[in-house]
N, C-alpha and C. Protein backbone atom coordinates (compact mmCIF):
# COMPACT_ATOMS: atom_id res chain seq x y z
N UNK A 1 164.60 20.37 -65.30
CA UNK A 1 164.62 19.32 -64.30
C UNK A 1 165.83 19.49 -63.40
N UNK A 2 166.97 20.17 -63.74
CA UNK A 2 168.35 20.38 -63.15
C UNK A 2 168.34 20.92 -62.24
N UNK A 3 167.59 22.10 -62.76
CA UNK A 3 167.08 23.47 -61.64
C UNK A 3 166.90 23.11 -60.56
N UNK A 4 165.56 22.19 -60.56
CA UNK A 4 164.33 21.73 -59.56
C UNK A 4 165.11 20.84 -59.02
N UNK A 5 166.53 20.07 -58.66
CA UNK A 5 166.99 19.27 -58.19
C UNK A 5 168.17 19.86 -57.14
N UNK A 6 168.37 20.84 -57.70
CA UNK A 6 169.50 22.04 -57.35
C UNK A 6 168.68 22.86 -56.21
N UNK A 7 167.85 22.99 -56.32
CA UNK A 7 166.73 23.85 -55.47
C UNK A 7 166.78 23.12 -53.80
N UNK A 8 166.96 22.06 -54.62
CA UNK A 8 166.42 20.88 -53.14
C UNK A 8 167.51 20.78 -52.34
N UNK A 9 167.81 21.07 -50.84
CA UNK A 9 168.99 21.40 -50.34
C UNK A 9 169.64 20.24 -49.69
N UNK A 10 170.70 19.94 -49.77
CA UNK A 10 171.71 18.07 -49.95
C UNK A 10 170.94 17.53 -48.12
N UNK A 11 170.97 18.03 -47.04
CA UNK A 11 170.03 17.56 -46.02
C UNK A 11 168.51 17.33 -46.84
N UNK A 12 168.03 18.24 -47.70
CA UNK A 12 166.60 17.67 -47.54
C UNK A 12 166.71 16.18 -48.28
N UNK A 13 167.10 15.74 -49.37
CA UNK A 13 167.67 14.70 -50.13
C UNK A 13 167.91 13.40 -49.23
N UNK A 14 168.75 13.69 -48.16
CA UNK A 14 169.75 12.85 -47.32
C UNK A 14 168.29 12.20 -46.64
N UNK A 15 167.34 13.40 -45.99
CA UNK A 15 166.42 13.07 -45.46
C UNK A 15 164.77 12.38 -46.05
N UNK A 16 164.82 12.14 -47.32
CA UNK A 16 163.67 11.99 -48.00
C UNK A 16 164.78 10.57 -48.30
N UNK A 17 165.81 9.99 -48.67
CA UNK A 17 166.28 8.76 -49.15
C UNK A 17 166.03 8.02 -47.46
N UNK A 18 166.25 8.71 -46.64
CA UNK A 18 166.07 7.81 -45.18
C UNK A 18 164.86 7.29 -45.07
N UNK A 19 163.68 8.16 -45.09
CA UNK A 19 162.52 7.95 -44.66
C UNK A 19 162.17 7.24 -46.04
N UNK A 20 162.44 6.85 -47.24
CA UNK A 20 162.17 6.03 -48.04
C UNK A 20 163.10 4.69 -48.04
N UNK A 21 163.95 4.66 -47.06
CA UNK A 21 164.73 3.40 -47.42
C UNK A 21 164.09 2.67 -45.56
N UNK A 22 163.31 3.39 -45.04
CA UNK A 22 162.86 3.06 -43.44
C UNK A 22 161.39 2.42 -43.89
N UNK A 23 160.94 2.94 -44.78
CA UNK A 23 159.91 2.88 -45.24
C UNK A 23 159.83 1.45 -46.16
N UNK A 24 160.71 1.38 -46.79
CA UNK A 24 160.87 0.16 -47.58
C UNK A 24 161.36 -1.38 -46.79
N UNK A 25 162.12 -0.82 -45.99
CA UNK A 25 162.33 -1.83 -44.61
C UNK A 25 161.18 -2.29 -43.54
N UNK A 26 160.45 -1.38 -43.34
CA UNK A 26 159.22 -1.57 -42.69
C UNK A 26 158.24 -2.71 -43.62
N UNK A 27 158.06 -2.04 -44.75
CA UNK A 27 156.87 -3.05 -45.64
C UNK A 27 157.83 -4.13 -45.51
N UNK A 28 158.82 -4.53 -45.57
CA UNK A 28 159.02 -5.82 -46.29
C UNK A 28 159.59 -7.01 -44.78
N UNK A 29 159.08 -6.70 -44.02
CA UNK A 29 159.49 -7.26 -42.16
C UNK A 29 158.50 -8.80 -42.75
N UNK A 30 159.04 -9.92 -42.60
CA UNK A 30 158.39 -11.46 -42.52
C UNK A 30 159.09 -11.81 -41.62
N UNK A 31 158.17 -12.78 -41.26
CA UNK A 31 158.53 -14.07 -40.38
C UNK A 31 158.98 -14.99 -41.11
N UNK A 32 159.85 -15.78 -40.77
CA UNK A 32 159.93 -16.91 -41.22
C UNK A 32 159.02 -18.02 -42.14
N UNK A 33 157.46 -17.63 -41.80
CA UNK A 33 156.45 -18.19 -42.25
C UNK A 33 155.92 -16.85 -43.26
N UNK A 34 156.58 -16.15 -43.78
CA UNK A 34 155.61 -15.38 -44.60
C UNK A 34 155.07 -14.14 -44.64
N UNK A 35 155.08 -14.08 -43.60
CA UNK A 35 154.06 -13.02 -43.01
C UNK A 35 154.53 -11.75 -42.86
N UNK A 36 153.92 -10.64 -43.75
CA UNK A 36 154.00 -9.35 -43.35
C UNK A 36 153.65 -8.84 -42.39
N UNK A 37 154.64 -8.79 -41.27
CA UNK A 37 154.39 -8.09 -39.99
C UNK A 37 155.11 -6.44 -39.73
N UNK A 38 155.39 -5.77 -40.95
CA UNK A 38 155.72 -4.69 -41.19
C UNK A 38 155.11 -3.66 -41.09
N UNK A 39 153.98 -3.84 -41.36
CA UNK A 39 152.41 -2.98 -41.55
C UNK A 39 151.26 -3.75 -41.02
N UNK A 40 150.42 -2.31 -40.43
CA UNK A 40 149.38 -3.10 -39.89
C UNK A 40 148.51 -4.32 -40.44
N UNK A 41 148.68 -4.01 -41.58
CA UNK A 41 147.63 -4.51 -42.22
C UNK A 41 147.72 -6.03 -42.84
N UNK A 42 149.18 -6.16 -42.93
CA UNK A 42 149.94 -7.28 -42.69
C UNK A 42 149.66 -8.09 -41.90
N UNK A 43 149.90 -7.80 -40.27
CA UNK A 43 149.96 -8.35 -39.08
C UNK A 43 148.65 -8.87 -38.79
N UNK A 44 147.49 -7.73 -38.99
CA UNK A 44 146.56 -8.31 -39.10
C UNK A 44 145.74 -9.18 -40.27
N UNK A 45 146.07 -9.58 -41.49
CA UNK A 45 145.84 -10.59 -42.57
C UNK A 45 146.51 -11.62 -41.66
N UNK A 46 147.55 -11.33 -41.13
CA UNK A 46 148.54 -12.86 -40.58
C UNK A 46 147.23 -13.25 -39.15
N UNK A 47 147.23 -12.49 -38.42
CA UNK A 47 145.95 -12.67 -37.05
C UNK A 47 144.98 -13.97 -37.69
N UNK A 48 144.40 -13.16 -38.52
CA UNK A 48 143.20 -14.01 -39.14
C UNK A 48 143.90 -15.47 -39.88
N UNK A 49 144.38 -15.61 -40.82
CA UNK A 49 144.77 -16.59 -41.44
C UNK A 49 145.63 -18.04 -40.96
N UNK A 50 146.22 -17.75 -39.79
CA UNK A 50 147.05 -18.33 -38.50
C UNK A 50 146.08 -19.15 -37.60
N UNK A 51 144.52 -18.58 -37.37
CA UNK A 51 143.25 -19.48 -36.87
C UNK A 51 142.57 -20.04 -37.96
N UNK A 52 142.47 -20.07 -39.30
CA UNK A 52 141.74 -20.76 -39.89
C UNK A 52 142.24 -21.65 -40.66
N UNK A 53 141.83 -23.06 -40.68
CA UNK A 53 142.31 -24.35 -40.69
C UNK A 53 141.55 -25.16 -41.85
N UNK A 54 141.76 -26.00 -42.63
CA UNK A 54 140.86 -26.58 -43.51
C UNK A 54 140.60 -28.29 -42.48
N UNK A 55 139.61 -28.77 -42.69
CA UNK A 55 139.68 -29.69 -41.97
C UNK A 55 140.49 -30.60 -42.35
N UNK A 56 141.34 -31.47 -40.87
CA UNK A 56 142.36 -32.47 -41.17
C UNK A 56 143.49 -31.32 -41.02
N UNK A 57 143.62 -29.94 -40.81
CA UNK A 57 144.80 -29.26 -40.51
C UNK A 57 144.53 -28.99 -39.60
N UNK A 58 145.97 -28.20 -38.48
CA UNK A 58 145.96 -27.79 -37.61
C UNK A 58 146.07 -26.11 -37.46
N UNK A 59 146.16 -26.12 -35.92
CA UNK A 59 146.49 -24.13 -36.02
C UNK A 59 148.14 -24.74 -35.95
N UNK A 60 148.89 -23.24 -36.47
CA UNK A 60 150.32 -23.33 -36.59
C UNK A 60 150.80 -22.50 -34.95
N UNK A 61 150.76 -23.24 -34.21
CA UNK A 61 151.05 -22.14 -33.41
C UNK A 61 152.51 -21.94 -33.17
N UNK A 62 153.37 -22.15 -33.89
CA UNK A 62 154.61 -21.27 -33.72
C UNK A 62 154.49 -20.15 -34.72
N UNK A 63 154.10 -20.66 -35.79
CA UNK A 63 153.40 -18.94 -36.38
C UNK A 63 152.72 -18.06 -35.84
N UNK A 64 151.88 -18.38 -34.75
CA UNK A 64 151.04 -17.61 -34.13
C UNK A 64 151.94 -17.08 -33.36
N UNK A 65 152.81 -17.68 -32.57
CA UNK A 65 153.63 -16.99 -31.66
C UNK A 65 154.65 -15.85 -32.06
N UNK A 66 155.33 -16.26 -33.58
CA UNK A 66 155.73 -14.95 -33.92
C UNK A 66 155.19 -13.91 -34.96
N UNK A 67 153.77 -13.83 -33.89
CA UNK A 67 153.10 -12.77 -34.43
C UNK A 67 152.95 -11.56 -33.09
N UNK A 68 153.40 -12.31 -32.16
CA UNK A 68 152.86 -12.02 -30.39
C UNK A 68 154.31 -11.32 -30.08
N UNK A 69 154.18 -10.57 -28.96
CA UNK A 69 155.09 -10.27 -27.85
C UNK A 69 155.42 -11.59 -26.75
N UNK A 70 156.86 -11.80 -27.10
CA UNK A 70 156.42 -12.88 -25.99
C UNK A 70 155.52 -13.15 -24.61
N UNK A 71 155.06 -11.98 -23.45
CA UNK A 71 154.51 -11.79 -22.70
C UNK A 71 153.00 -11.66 -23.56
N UNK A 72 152.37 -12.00 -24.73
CA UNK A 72 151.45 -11.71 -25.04
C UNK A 72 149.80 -11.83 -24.02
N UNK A 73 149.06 -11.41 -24.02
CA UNK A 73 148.14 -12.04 -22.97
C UNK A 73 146.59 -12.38 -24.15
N UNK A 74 145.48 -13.12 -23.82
CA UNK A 74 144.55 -13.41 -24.97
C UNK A 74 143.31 -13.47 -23.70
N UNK A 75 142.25 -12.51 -23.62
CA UNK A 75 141.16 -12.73 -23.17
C UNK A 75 140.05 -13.52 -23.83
N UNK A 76 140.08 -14.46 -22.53
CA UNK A 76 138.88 -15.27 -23.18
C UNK A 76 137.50 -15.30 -22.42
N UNK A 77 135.80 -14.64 -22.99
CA UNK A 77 135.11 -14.21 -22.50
C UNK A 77 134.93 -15.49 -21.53
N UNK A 78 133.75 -15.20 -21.06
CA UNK A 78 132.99 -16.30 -20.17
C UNK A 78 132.44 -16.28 -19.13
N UNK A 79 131.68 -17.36 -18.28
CA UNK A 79 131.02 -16.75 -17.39
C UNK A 79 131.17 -17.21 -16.03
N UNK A 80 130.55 -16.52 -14.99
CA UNK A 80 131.37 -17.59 -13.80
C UNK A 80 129.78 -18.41 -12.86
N UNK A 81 130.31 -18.56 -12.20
CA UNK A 81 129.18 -19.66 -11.06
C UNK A 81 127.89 -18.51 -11.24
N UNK A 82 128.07 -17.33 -11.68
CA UNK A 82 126.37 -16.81 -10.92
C UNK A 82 125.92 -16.08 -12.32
N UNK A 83 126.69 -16.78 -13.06
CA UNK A 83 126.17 -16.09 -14.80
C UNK A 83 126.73 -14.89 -15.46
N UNK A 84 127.78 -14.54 -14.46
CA UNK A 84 128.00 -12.91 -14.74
C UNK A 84 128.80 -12.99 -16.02
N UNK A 85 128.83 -12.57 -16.64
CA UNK A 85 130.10 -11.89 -17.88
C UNK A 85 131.56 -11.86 -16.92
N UNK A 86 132.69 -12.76 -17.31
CA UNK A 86 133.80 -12.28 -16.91
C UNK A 86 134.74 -12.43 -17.85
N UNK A 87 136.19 -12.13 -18.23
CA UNK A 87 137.14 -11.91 -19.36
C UNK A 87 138.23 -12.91 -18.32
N UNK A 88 138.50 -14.05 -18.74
CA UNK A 88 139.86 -14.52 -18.30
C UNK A 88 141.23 -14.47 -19.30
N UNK A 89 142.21 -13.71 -18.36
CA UNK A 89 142.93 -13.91 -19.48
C UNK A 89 144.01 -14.54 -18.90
N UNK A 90 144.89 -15.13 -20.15
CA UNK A 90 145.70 -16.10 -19.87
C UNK A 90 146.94 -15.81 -21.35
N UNK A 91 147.78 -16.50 -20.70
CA UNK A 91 149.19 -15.85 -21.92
C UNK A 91 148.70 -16.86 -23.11
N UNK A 92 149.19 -16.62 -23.91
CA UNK A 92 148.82 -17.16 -25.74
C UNK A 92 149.59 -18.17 -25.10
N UNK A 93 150.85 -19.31 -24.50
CA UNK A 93 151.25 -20.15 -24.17
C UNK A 93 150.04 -21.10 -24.14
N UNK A 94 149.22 -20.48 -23.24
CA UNK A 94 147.88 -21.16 -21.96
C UNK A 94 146.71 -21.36 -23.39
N UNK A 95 146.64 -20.17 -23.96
CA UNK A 95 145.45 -19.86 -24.80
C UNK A 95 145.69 -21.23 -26.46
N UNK A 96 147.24 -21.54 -26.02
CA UNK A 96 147.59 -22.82 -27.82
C UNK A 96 146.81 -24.10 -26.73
N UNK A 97 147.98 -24.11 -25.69
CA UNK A 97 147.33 -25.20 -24.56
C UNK A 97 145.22 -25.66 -24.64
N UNK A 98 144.81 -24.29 -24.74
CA UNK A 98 143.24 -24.63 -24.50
C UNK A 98 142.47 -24.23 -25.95
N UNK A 99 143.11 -23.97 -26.54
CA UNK A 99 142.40 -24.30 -28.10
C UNK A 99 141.94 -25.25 -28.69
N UNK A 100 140.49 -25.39 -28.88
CA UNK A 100 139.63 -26.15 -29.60
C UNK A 100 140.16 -27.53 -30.25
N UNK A 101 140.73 -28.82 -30.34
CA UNK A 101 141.53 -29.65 -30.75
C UNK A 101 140.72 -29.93 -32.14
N UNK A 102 138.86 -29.83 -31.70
CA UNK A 102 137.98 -30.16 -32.56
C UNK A 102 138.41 -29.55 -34.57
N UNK A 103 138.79 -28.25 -34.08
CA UNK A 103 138.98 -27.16 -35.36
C UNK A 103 139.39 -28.27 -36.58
N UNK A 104 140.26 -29.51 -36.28
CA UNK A 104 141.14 -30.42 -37.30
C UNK A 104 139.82 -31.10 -38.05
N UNK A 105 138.86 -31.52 -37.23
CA UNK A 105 138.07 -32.25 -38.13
C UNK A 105 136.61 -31.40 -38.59
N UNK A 106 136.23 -30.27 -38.42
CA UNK A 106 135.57 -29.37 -38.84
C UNK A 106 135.72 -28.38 -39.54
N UNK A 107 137.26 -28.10 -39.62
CA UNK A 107 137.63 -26.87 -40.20
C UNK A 107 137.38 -25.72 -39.69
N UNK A 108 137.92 -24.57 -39.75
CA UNK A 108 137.01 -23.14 -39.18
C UNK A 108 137.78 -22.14 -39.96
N UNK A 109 137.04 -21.10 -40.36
CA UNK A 109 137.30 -20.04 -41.09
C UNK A 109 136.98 -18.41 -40.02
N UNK A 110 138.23 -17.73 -40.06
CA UNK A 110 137.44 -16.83 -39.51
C UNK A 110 138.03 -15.91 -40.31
N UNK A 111 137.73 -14.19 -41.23
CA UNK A 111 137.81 -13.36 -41.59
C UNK A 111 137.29 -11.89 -41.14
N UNK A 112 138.23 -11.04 -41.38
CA UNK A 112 137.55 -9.58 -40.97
C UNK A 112 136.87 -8.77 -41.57
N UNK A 113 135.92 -8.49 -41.25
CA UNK A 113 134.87 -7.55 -42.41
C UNK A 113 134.94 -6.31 -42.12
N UNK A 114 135.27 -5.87 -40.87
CA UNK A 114 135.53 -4.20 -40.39
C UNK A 114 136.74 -4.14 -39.71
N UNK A 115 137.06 -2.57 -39.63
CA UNK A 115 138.09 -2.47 -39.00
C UNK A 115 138.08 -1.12 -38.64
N UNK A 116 138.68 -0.44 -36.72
CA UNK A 116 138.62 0.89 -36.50
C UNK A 116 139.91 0.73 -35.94
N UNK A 117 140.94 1.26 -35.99
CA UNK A 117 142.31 1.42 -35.99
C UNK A 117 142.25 2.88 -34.69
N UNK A 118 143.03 2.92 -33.67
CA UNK A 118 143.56 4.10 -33.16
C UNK A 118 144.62 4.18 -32.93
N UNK A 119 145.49 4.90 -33.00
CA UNK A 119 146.78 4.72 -32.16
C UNK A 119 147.56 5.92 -31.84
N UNK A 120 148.74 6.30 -30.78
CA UNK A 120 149.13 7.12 -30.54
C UNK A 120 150.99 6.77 -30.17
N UNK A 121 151.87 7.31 -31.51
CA UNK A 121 152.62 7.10 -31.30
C UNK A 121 152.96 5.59 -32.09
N UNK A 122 153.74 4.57 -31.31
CA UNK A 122 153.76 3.41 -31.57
C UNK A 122 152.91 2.24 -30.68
N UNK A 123 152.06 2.91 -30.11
CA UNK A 123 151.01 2.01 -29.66
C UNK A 123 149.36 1.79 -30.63
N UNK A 124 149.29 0.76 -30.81
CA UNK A 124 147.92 0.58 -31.35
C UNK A 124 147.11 0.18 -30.87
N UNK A 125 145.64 0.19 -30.93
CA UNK A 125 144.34 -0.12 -31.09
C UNK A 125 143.63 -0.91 -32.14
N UNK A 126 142.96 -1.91 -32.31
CA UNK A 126 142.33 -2.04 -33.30
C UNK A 126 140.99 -3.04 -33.04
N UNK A 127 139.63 -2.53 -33.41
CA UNK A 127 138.18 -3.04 -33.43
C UNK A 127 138.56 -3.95 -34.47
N UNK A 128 138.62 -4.92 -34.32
CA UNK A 128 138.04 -6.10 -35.50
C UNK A 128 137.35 -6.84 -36.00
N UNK A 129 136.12 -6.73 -36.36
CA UNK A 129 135.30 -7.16 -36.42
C UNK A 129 135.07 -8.45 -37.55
N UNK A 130 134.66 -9.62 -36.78
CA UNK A 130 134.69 -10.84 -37.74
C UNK A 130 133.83 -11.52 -38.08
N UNK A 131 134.25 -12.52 -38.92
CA UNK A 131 132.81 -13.77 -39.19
C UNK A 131 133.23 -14.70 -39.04
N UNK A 132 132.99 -15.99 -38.44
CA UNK A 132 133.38 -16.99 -38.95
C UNK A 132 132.29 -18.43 -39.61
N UNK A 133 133.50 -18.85 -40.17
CA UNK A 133 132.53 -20.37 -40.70
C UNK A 133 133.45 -21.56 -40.44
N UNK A 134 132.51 -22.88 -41.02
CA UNK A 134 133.09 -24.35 -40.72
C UNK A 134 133.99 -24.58 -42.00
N UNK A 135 132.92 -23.88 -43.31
CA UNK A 135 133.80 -23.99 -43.93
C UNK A 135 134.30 -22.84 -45.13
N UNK A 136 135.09 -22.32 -46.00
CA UNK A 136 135.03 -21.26 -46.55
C UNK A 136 133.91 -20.85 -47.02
N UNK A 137 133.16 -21.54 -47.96
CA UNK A 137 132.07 -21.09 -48.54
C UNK A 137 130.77 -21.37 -48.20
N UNK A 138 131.06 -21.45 -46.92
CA UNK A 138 129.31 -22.49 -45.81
C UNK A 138 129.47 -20.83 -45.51
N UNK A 139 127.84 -20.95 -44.54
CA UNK A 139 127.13 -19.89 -44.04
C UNK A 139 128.00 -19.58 -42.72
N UNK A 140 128.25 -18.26 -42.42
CA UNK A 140 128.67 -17.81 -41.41
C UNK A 140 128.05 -18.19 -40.24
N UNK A 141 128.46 -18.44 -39.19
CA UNK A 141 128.20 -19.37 -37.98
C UNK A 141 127.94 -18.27 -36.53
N UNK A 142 128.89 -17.03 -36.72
CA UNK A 142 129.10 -16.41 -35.86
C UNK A 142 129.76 -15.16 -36.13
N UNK A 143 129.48 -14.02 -35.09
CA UNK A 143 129.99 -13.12 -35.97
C UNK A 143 130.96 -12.31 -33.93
N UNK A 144 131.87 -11.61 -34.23
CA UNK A 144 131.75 -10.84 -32.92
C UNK A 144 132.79 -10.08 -33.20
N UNK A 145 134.00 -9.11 -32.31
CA UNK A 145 134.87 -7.87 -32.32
C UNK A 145 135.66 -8.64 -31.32
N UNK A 146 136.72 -8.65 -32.26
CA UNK A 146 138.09 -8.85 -31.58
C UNK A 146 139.26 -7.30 -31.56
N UNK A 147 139.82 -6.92 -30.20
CA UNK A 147 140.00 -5.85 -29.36
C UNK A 147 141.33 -6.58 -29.17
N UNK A 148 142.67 -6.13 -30.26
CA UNK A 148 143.88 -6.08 -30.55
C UNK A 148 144.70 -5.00 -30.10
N UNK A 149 145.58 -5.34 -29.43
CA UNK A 149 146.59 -4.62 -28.88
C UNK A 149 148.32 -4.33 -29.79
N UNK A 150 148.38 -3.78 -29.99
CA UNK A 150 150.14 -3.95 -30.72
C UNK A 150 150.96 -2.36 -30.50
N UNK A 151 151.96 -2.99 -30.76
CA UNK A 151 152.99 -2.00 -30.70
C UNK A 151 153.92 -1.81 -32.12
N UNK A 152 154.49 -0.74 -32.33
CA UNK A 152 155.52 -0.89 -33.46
C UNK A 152 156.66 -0.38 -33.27
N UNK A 153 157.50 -1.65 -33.17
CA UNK A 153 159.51 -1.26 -32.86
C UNK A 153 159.82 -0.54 -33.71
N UNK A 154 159.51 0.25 -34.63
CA UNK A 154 160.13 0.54 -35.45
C UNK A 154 160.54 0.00 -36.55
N UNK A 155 160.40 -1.08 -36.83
CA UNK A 155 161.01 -2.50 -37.82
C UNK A 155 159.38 -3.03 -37.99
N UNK A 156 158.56 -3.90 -36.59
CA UNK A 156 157.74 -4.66 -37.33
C UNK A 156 156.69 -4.16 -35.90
N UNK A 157 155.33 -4.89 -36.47
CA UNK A 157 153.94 -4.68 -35.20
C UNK A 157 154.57 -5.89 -34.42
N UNK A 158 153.60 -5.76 -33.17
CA UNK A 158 154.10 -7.39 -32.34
C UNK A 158 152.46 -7.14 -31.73
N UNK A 159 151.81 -7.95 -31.75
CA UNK A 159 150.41 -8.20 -30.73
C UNK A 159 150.62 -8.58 -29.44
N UNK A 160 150.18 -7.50 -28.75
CA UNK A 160 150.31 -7.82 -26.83
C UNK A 160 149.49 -8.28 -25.74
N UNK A 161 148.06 -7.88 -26.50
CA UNK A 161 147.14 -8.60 -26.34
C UNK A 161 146.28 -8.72 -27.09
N UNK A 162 144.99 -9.53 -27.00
CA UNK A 162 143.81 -9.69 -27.62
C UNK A 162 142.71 -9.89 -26.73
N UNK A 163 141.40 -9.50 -27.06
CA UNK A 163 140.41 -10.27 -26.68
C UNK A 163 139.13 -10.13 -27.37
N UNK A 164 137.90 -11.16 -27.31
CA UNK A 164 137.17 -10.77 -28.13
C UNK A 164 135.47 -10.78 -27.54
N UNK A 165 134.52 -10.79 -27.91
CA UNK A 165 133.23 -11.29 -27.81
C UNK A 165 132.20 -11.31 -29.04
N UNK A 166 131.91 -12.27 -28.84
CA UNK A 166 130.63 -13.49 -29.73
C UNK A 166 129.72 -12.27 -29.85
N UNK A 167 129.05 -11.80 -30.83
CA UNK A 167 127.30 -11.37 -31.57
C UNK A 167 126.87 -12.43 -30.61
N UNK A 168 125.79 -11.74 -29.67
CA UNK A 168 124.00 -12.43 -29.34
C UNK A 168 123.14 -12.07 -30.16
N UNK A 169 122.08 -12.02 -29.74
CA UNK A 169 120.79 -11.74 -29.93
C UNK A 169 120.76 -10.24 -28.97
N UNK A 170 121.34 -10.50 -27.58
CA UNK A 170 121.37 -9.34 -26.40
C UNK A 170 122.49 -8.67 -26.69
N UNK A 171 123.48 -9.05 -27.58
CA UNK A 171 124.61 -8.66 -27.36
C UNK A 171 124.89 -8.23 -29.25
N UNK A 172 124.27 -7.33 -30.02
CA UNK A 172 124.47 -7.21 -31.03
C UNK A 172 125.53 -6.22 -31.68
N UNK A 173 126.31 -6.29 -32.84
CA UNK A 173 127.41 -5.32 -33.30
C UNK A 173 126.58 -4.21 -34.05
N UNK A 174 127.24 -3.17 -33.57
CA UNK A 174 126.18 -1.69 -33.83
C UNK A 174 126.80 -1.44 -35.33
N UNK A 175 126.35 -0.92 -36.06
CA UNK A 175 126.46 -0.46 -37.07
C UNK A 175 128.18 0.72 -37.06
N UNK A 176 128.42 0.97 -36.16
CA UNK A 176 129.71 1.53 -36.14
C UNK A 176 130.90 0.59 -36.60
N UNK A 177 130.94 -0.72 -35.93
CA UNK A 177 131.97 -1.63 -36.33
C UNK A 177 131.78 -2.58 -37.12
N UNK A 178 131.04 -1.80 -38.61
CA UNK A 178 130.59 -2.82 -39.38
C UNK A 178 130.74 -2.14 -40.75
N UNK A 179 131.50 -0.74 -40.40
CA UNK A 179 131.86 0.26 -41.75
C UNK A 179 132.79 -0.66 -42.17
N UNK A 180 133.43 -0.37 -43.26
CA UNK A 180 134.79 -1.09 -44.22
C UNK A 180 135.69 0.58 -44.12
């Protein structure tokens, strides 16, 4: 075992304790509220869990906010005077402002069932594909792909934007964003 330690040259050492002590700093990045925003996978458990409310609760939106870039932006689909499909977007400020007030006395659940990740560098991508319900264990209500934006400082993700769209009947999720 002496040998094999001796072998290993004092830079390579120096450099394998860095990238394990960067590494250990990364996983363990919270917010104040909890939340692993260190790893993707973190940031996004926090996305989802930050909108779903039991009824008689609210959304937390200062948790939501430090999940965001402050400049964050949130597309919200919709349509205009002649029916067309348009995406308005508006800063997560605008988007707490016009959130559903109803959610307190209905509850809403939303969870991710897929996920396609790209990224290049410290920029990300991510397909998210969801369900939601009224209540945890009621029938899913709706299903659609939320289209996440983030970055990584080096320390933690930050979400820069979002946007999403609703499952139709015309408008169905293909079997691509529905792998695990």
């Amino acid at each position: 075992m002496h040998k094999l330690i001796l072998m290993i040259k004092p830079g390579t050492v120096l450099f394998l304790i860095a990238i394990f002590i960067q590494a250990m700093a990364s996983a363990q990045q919270k917010t104040s509220f909890g939340d692993e925003v260190g790893t993707l996978d973190g940031i996004i458990k926090a996305y989802y869990e930050v909108v779903s409310v039991k009824i008689g609760e609210k959304i937390s939106y200062k948790r939501d906010s430090m999940l965001h870039s402050p400049n964050a932006l949130v597309g919200l689909p919709g349509k205009d005077k002649d029916g067309k499909f348009k995406m308005n977007l508006v800063s997560l400020k605008k988007y707490h402002q016009l959130a559903d007030a109803g959610l307190e006395k209905e509850g809403f659940y939303e969870n991710e069932i897929s996920r396609k990740t790209e990224n290049f560098g410290a920029v990300y991508h991510v397909w998210s594909t969801y369900e939601s319900k009224k209540i945890i264990t009621g029938p899913v209500i709706e299903r659609g792909i939320n289209s996440i934006e983030l970055y990584f400082d080096g320390t933690r993700f930050w979400i820069t934007s979002w946007s999403f769209d609703n499952e139709t009947e015309k408008n169905k999720i293909s079997a691509a964003y529905l792998i695990k």
